[in-house]
N, C-alpha and C. Protein backbone atom coordinates (compact mmCIF):
# COMPACT_ATOMS: atom_id res chain seq x y z
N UNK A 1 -18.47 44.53 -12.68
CA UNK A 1 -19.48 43.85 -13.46
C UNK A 1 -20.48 44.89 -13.96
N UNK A 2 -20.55 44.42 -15.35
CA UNK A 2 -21.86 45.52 -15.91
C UNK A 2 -23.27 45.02 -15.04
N UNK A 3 -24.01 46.57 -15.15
CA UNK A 3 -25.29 46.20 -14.54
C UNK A 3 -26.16 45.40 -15.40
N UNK A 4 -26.30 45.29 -16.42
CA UNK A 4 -26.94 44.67 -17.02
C UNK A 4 -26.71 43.10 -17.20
N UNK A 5 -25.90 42.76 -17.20
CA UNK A 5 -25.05 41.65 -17.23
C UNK A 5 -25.70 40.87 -15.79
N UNK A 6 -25.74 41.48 -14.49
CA UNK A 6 -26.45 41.07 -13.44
C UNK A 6 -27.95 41.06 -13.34
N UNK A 7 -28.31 41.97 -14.13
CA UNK A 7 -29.91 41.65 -14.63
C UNK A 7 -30.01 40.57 -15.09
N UNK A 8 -29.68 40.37 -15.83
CA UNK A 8 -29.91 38.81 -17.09
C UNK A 8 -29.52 37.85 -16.47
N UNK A 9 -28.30 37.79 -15.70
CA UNK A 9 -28.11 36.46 -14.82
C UNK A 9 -29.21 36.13 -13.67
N UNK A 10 -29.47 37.26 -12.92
CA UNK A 10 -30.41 37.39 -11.95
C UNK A 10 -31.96 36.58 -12.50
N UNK A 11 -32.32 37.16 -13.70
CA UNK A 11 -33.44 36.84 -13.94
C UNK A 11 -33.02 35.23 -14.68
N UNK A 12 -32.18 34.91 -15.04
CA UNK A 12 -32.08 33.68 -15.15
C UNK A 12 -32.09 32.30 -14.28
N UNK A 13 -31.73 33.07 -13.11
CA UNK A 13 -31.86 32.20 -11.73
C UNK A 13 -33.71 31.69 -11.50
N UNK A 14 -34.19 32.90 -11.82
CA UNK A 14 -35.76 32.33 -11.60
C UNK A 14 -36.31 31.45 -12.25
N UNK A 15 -35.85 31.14 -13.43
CA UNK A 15 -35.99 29.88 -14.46
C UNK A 15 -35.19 28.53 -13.61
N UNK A 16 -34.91 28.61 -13.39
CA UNK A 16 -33.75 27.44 -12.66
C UNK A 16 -34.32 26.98 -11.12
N UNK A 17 -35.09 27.69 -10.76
CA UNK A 17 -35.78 26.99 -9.06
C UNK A 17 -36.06 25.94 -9.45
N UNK A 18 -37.13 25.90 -10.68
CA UNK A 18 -38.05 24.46 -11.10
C UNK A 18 -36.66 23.43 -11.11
N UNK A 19 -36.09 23.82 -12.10
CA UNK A 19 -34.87 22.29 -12.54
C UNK A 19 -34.20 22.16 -10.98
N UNK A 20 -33.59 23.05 -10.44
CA UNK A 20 -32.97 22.55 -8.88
C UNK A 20 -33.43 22.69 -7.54
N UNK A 21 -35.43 22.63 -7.95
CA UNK A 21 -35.64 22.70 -6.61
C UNK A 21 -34.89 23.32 -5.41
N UNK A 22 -34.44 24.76 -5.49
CA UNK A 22 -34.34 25.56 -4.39
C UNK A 22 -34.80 26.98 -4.56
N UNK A 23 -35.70 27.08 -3.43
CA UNK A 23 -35.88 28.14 -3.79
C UNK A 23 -35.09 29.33 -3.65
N UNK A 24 -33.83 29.28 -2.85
CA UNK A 24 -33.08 29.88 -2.66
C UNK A 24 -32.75 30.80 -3.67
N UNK A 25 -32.89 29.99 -5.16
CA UNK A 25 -32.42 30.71 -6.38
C UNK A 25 -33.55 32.14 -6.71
N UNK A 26 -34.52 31.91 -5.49
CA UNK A 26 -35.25 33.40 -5.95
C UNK A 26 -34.30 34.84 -5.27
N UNK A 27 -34.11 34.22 -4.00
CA UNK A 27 -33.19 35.02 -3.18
C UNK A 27 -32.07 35.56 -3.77
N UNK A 28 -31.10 34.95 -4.96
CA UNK A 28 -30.02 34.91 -5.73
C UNK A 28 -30.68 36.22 -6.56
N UNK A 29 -31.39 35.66 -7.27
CA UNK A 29 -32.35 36.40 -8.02
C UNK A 29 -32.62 37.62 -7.92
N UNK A 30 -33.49 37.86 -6.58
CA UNK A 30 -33.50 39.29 -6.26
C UNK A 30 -32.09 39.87 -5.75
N UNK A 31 -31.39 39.51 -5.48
CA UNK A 31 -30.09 40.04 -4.72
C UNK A 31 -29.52 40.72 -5.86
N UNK A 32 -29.20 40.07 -6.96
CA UNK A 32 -28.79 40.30 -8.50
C UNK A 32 -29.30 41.70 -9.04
N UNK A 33 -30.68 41.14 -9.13
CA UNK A 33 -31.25 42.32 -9.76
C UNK A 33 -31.46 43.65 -8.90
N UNK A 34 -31.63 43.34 -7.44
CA UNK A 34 -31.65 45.12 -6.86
C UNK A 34 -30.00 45.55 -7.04
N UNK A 35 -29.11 44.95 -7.07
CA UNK A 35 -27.78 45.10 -6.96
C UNK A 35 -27.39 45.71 -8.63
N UNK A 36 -27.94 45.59 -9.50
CA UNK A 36 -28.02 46.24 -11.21
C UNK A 36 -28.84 46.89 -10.91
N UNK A 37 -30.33 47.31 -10.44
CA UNK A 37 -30.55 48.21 -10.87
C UNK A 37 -29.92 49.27 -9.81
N UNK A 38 -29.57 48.92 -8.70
CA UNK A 38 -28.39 50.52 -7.85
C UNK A 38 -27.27 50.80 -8.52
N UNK A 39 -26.78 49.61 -8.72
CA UNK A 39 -25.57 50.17 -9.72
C UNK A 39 -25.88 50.97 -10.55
N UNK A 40 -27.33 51.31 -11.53
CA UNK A 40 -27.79 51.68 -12.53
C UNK A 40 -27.54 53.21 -12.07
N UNK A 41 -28.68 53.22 -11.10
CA UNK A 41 -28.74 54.44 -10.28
C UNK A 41 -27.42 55.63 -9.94
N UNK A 42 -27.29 54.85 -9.70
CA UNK A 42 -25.30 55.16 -8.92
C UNK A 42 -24.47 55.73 -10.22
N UNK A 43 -24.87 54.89 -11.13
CA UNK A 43 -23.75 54.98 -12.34
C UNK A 43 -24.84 56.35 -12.96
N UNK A 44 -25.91 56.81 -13.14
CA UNK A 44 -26.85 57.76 -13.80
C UNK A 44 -26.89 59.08 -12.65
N UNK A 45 -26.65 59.04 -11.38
CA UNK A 45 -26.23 59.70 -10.54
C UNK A 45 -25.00 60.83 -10.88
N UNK A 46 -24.40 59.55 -11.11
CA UNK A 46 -22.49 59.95 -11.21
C UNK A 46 -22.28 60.99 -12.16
N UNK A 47 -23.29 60.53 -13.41
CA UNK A 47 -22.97 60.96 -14.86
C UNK A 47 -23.81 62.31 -14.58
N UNK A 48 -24.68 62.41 -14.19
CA UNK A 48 -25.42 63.52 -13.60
C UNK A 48 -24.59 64.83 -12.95
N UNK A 49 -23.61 64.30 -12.33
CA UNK A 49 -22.85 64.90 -11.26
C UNK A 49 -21.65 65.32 -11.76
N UNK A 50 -20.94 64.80 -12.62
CA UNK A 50 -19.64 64.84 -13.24
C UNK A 50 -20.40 66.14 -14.56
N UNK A 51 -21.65 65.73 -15.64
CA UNK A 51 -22.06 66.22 -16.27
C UNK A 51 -22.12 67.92 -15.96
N UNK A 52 -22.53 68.08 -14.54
CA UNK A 52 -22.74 69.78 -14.12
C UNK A 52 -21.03 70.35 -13.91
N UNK A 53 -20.50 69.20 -13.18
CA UNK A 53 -19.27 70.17 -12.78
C UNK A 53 -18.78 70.33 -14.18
N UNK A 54 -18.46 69.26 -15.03
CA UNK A 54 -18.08 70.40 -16.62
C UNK A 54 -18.53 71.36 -17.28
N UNK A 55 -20.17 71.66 -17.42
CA UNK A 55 -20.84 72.38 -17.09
C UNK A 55 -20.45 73.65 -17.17
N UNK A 56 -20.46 72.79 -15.45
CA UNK A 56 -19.77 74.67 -14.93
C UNK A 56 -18.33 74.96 -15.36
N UNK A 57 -17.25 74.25 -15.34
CA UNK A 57 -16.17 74.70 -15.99
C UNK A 57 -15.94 75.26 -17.09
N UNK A 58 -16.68 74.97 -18.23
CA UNK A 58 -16.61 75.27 -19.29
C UNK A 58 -17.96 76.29 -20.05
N UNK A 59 -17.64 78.08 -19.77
CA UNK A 59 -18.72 78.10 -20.26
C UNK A 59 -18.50 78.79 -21.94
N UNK A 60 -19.91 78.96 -22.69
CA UNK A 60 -19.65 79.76 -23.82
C UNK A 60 -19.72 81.00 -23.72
N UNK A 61 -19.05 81.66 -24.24
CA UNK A 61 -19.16 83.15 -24.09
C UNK A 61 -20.20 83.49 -24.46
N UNK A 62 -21.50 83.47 -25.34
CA UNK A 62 -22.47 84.00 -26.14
C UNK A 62 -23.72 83.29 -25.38
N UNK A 63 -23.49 82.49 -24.70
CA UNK A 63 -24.70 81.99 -23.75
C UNK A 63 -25.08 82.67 -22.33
C-alpha cells in the first residue's frame, strides 16, 4: 500500500467518529497515519541508501 493512500484513509476515519459514534475510529486513525508516515521514512531512508552505494560505484573521471 502507498503511503499516502494510508494518510487519506487514516484522516478520513476522523470525520466518521461523529456519523458512527466510535471512538475507536480515532485509534484507526492514528494507527494509519503513523504507519504512512514510517513507511515514508523507510521508503526516503532506502532511497538515501541505495542513492550512495551507486554513488560510489559509479564514479566520473574528471570529478
Amino acid at each position: 500500500m502507498l503511503p499516502w493512500i494510508a494518510f487519506i484513509v487514516g484522516i478520513h476515519f476522523i470525520g466518521l467518529v461523529g456519523i458512527f459514534d466510535d471512538s475507536a475510529l480515532y485509534v484507526l486513525a492514528a494507527l494509519l497515519t503513523v504507519v504512512a508516515g514510517g513507511k515514508s521514512i523507510w521508503n526516503f531512508i532506502l532511497d538515501l541508501y541505495t542513492n550512495v552505494k551507486l554513488y560510489n560505484k559509479v564514479r566520473i573521471p574528471f570529478l
